[in-house]
N, C-alpha and C. Protein backbone atom coordinates (compact mmCIF):
# COMPACT_ATOMS: atom_id res chain seq x y z
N UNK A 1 -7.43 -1.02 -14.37
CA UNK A 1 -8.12 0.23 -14.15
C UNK A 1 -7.79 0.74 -12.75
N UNK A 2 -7.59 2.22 -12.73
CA UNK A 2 -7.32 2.43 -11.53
C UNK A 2 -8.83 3.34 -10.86
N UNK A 3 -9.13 3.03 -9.69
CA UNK A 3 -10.35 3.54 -8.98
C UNK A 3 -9.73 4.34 -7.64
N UNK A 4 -10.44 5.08 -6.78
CA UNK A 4 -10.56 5.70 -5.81
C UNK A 4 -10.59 4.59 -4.82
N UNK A 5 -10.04 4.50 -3.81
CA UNK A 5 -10.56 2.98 -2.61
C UNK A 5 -11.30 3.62 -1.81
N UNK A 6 -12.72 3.86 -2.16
CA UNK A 6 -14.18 3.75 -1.21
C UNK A 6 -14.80 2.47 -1.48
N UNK A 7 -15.75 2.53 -0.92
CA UNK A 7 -17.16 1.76 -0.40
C UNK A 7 -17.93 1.12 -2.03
N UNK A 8 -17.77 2.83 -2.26
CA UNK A 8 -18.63 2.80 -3.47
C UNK A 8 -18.15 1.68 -4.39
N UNK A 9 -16.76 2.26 -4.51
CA UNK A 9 -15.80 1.60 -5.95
C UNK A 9 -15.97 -0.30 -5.57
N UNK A 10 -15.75 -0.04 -4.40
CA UNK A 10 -15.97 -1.59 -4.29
C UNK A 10 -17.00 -2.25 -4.65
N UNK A 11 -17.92 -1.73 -4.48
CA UNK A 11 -19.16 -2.25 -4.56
C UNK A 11 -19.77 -2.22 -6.45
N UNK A 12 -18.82 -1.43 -7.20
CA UNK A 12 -18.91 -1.72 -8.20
C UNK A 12 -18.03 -2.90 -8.93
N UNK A 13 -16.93 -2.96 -8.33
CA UNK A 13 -16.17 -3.86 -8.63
C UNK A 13 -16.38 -4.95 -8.82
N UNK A 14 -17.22 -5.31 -7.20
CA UNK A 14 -17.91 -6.48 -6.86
C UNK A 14 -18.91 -7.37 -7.84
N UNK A 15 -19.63 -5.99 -8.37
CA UNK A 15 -20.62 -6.25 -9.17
C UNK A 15 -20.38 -6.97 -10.13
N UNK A 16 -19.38 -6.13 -11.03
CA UNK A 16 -18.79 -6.30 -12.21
C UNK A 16 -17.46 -7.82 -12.65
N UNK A 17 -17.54 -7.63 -11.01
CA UNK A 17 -16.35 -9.25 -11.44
C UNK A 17 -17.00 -10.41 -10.36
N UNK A 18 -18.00 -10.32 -10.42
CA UNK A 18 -18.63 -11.23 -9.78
C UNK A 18 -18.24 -13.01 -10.06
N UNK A 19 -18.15 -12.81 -11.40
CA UNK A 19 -18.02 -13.76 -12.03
C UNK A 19 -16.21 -14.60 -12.05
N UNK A 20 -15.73 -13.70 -11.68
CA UNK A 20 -14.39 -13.95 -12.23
C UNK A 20 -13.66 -14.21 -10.16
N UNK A 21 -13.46 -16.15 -10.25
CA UNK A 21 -13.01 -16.11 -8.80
C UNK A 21 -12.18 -16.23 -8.17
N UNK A 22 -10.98 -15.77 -8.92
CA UNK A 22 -9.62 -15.08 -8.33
C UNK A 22 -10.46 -13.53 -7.65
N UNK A 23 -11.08 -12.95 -8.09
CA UNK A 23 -11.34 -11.34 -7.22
C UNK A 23 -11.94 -11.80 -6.67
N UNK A 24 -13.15 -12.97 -6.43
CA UNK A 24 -13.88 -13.21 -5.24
C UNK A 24 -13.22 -13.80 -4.65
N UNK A 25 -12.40 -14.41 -4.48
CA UNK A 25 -11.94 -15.50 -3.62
C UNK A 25 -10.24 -15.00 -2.92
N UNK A 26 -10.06 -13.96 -4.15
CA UNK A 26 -8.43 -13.77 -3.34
C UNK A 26 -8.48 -12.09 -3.36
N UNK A 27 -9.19 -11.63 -4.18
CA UNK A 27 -8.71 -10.17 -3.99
C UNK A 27 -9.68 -9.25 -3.30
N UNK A 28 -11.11 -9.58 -3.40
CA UNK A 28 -12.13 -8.83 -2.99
C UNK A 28 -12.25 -8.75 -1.03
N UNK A 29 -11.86 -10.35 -0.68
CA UNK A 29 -11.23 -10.52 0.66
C UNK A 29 -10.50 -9.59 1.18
N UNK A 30 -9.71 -9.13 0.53
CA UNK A 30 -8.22 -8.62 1.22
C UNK A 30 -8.79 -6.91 1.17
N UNK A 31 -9.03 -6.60 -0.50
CA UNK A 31 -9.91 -5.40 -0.11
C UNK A 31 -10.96 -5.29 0.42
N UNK A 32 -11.56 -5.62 1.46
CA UNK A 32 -12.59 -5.43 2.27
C UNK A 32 -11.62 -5.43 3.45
N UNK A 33 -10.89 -5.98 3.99
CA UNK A 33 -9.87 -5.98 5.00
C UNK A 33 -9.21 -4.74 4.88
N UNK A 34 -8.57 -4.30 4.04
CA UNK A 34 -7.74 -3.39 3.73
C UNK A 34 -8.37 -1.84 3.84
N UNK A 35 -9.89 -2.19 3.26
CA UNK A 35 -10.80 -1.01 3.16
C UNK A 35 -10.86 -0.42 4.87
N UNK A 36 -11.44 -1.59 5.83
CA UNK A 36 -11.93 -1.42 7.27
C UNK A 36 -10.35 -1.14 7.57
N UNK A 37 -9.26 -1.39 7.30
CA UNK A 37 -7.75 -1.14 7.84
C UNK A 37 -7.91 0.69 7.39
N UNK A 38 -8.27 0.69 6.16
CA UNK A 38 -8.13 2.62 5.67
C UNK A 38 -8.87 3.23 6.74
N UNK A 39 -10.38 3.15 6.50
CA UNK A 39 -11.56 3.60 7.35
C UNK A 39 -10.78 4.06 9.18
N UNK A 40 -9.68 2.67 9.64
CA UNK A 40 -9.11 3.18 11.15
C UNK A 40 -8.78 3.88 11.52
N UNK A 41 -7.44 3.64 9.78
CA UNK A 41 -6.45 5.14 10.19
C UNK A 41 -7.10 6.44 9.46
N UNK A 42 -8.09 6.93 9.22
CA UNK A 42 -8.33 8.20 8.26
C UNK A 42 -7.99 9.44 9.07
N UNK A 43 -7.32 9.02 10.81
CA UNK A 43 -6.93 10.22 10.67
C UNK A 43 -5.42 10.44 10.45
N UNK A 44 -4.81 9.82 9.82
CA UNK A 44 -3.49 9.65 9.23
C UNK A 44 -3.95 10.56 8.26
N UNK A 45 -3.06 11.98 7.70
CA UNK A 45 -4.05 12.81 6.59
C UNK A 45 -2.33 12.40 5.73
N UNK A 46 -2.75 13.39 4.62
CA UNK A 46 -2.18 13.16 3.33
C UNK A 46 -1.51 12.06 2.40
N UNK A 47 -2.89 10.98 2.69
CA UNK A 47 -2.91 10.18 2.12
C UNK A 47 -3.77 9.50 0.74
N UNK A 48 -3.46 9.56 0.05
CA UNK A 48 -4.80 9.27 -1.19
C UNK A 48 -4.64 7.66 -1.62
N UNK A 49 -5.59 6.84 -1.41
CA UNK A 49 -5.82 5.97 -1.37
C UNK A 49 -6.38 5.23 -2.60
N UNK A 50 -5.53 4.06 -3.30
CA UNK A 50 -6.26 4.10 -4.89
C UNK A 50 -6.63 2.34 -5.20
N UNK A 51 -6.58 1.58 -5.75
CA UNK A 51 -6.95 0.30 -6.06
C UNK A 51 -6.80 0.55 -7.70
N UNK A 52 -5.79 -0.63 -8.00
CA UNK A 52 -5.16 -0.64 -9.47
C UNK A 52 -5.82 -1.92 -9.64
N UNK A 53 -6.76 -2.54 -10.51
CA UNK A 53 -7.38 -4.03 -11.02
C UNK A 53 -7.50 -4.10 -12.31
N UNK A 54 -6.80 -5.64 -12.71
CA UNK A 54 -7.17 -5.97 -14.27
C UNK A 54 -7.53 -7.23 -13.66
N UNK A 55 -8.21 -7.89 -14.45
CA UNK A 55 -8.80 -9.44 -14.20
C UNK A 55 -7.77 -10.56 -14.99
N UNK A 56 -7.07 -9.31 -16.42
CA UNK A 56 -6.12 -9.91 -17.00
C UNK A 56 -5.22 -10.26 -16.06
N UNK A 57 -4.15 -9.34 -15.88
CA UNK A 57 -2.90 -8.92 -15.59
C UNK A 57 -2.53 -8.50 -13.86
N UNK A 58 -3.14 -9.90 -13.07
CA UNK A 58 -3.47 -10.53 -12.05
C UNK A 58 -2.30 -9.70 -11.19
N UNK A 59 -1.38 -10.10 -11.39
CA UNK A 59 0.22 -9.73 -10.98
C UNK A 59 0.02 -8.22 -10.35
N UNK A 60 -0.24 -7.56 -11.22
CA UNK A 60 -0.30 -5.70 -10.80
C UNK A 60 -1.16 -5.28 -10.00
N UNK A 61 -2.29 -6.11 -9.39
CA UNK A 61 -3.55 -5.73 -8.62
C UNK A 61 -2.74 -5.33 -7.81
N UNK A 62 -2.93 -4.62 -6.77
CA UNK A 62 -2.67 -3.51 -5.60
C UNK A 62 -3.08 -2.75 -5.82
N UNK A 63 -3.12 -2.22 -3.81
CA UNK A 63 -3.21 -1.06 -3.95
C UNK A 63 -2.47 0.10 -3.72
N UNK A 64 -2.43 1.04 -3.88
CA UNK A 64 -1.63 2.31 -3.96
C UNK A 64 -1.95 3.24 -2.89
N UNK A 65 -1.03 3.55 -2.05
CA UNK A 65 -1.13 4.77 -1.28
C UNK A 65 -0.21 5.58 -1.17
N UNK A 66 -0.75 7.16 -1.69
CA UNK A 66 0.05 7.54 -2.20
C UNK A 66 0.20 9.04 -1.31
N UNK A 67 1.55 9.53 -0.79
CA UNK A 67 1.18 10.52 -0.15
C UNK A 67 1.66 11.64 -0.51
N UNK A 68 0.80 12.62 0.05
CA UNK A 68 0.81 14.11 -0.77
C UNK A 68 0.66 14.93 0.59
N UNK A 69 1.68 16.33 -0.27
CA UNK A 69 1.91 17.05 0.71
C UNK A 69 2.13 18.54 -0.64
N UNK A 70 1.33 19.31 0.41
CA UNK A 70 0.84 20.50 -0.30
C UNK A 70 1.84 21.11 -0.81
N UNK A 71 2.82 21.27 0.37
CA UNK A 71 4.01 22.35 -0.22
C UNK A 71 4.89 21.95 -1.48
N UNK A 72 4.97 20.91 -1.61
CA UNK A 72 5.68 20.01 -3.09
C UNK A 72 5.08 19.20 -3.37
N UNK A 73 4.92 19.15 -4.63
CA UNK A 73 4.28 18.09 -5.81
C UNK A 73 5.08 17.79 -6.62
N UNK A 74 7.07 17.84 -6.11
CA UNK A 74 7.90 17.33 -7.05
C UNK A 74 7.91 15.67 -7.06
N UNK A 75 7.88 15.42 -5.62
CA UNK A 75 8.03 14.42 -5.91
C UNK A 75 6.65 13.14 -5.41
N UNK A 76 7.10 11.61 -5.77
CA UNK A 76 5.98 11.01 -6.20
C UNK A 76 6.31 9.66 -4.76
N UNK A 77 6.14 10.06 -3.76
CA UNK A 77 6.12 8.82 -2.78
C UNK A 77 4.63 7.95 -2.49
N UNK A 78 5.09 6.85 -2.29
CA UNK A 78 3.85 6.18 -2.00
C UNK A 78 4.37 4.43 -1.64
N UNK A 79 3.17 4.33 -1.41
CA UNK A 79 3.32 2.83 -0.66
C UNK A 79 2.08 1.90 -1.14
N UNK A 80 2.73 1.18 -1.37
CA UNK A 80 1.79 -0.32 -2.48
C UNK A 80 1.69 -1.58 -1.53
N UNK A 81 0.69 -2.06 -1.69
CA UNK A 81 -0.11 -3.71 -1.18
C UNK A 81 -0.77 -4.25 -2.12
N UNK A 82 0.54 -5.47 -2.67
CA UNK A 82 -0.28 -6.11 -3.92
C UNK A 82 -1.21 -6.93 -3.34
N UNK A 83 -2.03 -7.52 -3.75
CA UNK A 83 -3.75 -7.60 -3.49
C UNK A 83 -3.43 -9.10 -3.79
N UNK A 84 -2.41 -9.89 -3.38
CA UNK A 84 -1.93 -11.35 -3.40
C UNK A 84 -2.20 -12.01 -2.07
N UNK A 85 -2.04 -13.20 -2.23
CA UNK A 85 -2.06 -14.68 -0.87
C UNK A 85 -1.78 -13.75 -0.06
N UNK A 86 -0.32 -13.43 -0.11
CA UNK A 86 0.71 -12.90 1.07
C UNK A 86 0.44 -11.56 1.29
N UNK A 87 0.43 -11.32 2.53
CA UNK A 87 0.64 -9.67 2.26
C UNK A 87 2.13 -8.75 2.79
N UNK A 88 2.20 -7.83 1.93
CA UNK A 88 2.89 -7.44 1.37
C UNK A 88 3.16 -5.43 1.66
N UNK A 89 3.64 -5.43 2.65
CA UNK A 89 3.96 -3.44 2.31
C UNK A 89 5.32 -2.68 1.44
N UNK A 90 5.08 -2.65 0.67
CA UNK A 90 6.24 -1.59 -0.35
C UNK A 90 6.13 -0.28 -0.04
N UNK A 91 7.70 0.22 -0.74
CA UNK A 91 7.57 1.71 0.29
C UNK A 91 8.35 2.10 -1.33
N UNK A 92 7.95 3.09 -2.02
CA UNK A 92 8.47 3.69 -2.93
C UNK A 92 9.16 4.97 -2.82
N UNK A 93 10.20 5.59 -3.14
CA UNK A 93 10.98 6.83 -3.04
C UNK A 93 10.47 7.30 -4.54
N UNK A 94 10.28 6.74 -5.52
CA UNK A 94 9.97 7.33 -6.42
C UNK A 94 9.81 6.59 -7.62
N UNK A 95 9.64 7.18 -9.17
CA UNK A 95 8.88 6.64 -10.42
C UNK A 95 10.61 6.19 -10.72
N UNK A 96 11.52 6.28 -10.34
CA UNK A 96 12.88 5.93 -10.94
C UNK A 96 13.93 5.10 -10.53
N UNK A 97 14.60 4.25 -11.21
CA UNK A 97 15.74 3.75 -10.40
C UNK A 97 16.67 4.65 -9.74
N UNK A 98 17.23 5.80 -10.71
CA UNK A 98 17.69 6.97 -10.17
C UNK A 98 17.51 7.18 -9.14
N UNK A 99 16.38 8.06 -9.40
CA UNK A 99 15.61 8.87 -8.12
C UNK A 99 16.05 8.08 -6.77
N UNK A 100 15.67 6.71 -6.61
CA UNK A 100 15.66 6.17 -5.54
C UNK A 100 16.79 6.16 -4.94
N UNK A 101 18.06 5.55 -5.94
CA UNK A 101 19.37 5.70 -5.63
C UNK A 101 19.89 6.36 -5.27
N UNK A 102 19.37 7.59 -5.43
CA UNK A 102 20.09 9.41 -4.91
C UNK A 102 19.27 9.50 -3.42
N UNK A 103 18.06 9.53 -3.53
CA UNK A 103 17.44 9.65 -1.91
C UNK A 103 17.80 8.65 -1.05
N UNK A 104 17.76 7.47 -1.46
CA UNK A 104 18.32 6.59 -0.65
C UNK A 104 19.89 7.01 -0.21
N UNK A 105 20.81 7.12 -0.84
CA UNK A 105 21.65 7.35 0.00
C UNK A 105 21.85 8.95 0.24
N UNK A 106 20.84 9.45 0.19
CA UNK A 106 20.97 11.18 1.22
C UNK A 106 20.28 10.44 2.61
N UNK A 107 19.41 9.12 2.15
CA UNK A 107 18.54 8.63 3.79
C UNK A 107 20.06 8.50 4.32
N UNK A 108 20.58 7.48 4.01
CA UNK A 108 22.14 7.08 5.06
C UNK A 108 22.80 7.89 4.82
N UNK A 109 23.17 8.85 4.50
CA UNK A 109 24.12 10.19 4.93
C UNK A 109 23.77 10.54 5.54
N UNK A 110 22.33 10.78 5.70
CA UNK A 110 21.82 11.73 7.11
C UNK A 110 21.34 11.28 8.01
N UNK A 111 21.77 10.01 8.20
CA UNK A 111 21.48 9.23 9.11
C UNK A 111 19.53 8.73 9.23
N UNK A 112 19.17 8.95 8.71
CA UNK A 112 17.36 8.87 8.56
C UNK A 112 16.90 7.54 8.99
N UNK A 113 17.63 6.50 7.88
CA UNK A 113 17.68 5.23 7.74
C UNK A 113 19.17 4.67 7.74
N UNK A 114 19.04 3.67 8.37
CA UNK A 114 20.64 2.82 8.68
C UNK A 114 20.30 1.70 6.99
N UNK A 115 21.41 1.23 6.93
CA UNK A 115 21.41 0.15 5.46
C UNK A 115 20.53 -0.96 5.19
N UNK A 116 20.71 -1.66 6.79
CA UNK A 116 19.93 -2.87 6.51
C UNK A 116 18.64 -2.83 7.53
N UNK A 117 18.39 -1.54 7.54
CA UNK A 117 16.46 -1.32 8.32
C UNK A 117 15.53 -2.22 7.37
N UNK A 118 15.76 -1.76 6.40
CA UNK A 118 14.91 -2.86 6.24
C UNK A 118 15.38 -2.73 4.17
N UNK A 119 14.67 -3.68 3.82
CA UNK A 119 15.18 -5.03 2.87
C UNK A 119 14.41 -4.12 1.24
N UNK A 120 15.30 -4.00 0.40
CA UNK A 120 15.40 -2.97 -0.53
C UNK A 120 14.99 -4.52 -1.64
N UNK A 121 13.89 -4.06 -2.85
CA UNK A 121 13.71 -5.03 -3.36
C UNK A 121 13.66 -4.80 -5.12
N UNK A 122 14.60 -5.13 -5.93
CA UNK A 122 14.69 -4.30 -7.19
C UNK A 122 14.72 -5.52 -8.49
N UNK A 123 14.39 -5.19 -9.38
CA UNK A 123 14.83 -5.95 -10.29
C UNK A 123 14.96 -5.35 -12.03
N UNK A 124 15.18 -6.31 -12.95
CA UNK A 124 15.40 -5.47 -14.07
C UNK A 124 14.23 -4.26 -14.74
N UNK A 125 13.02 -4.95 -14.33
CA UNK A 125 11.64 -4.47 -14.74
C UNK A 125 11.09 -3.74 -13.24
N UNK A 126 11.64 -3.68 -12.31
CA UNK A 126 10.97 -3.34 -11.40
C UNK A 126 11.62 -1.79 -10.71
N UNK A 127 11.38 -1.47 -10.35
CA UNK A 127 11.78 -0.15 -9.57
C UNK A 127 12.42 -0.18 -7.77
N UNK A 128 13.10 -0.12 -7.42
CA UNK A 128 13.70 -0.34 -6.70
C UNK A 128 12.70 0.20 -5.30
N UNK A 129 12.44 -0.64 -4.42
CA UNK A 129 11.29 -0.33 -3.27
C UNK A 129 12.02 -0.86 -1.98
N UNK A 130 11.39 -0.37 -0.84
CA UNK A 130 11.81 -0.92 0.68
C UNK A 130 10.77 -2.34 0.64
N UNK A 131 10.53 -3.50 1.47
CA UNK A 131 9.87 -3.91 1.56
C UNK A 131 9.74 -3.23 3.10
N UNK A 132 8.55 -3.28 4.00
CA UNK A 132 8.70 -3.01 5.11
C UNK A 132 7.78 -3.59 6.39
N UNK A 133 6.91 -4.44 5.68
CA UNK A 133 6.19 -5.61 7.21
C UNK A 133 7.48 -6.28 7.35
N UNK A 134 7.89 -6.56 8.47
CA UNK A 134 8.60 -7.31 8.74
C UNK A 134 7.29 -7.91 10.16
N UNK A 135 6.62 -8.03 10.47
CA UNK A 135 6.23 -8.84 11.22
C UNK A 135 4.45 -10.18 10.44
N UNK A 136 4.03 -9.27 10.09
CA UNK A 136 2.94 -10.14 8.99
C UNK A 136 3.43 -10.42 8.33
N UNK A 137 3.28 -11.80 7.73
CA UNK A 137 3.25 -12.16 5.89
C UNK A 137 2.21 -12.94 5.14
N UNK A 138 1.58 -13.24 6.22
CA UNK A 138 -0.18 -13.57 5.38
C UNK A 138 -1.15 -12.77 6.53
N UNK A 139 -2.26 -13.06 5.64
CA UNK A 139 -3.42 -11.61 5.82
C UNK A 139 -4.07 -13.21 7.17
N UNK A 140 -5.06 -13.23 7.75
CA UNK A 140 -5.78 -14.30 9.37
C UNK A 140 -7.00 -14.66 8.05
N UNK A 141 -6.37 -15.51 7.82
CA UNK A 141 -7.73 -16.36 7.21
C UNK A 141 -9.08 -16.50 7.96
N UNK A 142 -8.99 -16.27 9.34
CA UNK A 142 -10.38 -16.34 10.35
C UNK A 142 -11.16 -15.36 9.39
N UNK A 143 -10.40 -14.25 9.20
CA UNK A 143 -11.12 -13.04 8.74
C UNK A 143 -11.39 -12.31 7.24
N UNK A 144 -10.08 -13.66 6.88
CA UNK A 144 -10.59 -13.76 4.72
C UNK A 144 -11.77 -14.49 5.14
N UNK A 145 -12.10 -15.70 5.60
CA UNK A 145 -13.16 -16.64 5.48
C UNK A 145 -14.07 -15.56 5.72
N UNK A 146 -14.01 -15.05 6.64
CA UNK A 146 -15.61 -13.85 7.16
C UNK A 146 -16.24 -13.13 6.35
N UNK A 147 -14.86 -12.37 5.61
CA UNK A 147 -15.09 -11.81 4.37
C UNK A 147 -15.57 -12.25 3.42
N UNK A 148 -15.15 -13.27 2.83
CA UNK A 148 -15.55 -14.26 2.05
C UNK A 148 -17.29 -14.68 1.97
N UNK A 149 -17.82 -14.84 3.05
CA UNK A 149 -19.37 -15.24 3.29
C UNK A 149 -20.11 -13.90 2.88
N UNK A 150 -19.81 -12.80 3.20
CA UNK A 150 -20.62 -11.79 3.20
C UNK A 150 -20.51 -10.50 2.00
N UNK A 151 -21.33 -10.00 1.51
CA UNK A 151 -21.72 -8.83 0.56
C UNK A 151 -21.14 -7.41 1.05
N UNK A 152 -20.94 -7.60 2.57
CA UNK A 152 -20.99 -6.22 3.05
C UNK A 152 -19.84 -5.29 2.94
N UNK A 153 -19.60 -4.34 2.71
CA UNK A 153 -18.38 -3.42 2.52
C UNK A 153 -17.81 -2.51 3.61
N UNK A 154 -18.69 -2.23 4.38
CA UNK A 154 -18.36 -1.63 5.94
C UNK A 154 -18.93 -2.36 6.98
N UNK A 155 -18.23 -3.94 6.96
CA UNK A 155 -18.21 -4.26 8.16
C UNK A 155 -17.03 -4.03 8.87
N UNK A 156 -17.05 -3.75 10.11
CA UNK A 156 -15.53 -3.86 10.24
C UNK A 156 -14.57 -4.60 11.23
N UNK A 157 -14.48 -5.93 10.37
CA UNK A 157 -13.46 -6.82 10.71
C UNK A 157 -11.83 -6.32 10.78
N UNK A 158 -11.35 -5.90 11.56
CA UNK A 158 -9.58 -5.69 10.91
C UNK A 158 -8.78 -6.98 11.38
N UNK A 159 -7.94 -7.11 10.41
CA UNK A 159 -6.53 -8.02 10.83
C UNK A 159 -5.87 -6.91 11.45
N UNK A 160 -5.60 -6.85 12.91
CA UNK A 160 -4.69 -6.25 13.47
C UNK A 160 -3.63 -5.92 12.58
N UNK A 161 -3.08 -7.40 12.54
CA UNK A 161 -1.49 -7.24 12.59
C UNK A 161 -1.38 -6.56 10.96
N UNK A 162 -2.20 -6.93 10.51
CA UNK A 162 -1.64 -6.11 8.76
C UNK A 162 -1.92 -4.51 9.05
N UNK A 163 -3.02 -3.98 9.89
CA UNK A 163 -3.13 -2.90 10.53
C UNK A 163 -1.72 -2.63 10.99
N UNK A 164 -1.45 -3.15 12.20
CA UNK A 164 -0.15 -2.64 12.55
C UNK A 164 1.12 -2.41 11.61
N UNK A 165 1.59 -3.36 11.17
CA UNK A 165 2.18 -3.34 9.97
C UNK A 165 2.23 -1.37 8.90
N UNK A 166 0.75 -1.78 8.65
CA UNK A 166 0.77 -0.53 7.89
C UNK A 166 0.86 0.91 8.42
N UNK A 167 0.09 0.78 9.70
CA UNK A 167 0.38 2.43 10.73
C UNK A 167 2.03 1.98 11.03
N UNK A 168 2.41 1.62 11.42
CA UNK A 168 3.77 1.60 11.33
C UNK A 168 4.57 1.91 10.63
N UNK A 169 4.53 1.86 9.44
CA UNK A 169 4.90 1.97 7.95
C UNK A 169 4.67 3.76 7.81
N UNK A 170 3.89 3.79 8.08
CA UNK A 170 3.25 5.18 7.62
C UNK A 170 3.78 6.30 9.16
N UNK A 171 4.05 6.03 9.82
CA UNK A 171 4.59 6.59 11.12
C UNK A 171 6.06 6.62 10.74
N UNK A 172 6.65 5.48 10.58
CA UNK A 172 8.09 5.58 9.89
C UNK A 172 8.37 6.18 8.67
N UNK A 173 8.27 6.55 7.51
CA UNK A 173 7.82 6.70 6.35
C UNK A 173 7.72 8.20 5.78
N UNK A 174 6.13 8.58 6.60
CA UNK A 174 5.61 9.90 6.01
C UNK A 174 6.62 10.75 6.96
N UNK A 175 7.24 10.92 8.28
CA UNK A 175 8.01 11.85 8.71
C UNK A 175 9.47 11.50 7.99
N UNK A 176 9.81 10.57 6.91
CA UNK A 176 11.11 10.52 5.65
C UNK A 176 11.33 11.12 4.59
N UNK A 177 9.63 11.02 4.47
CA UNK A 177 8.96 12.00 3.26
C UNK A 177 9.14 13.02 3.19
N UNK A 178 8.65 13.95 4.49
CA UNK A 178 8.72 15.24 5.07
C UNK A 178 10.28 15.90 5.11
N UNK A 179 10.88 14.93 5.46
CA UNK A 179 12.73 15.56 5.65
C UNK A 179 13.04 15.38 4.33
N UNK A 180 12.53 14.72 3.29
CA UNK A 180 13.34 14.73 1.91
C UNK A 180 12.37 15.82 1.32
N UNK A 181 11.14 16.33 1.66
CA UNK A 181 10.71 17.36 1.03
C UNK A 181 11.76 18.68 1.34
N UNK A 182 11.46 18.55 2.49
CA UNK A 182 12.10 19.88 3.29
C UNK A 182 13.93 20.48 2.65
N UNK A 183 14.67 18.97 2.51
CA UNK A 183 16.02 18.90 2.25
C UNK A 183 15.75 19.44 0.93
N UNK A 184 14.91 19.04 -0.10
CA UNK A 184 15.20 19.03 -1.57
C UNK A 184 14.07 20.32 -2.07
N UNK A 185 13.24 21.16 -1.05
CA UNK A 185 12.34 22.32 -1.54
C UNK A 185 12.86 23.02 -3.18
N UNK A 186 12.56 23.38 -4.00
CA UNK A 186 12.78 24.13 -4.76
C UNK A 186 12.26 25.70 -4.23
């Protein structure tokens, strides 16, 4: 199911999978981290912020951020954090292998992005993505454990570094967005 990433949604979530302790124990952690990480940057704008959960189909939990920009709604960029051990920033060009293949190399024609900035991750079932933390790869357990003890949804603990990680991402990123809008306007 896909939800809105507020306060609220969480707190229904919570409710509802109380029972089930993979989301208490590995995913509800990270979104409460992730939530107080959104809440920092909100003044980062054209961003819509979503949370994808099955209790089945463990694998797909993330979340989605997805950015939008008024003047075009052709195309579909966004950036994913699967809601796993590790954490994880994906950078999507789009819903296609295509798609990606063509923007990606208008990025290195126009110099935007050099080849090996950073680490392109594809497979038969998967869609071809940037990975782009290169400095985090697990979330400070000081601050899963914290999470972990408590009910509360706006406390606000941040992991820096997955913070950094992600304003970084989004500083590099949304001004890529902007030049492939601008290049490709209809």
């Amino acid at each position: 199911m896909k939800y809105t990433f507020t306060a609220t949604n969480l707190a229904k979530l919570s409710e509802e999978y109380s029972e089930n302790q993979n989301f208490v124990l590995t995913t509800l952690p990270r979104l409460k981290i992730l939530h107080a990480i959104k809440k920092d940057l909100n003044a980062i704008t054209n961003l819509e912020w979503n949370i994808e959960y099955s209790p089945v189909n463990i694998n797909m939990n993330r979340i989605t951020i997805h950015y939008k920009n008024q003047t075009c709604k052709d195309f579909n960029f966004f950036y994913e954090i699967p809601l796993s051990l590790n954490f994880e920033l994906r950078v999507y060009l789009s819903n296609s292998s295509i798609h990606f293949i063509d923007l990606y190399n208008f990025l290195l024609e126009k110099e935007i992005l050099t080849k090996d900035q950073f680490s392109i991750k594809a497979a038969y079932h998967t869609i071809p993505h940037f990975i782009i933390n290169k400095k985090t790869k697990r979330y400070d357990i000081n601050i899963i454990n914290k999470y972990s003890y408590t009910n509360e949804f706006n406390k606000n603990l941040i992991d820096e570094n997955v913070k950094n990680d992600i304003q970084s991402g989004f500083e590099i990123f949304n001004p890529v967005f902007d030049q492939i809008i601008e290049q490709f306007k209809i």
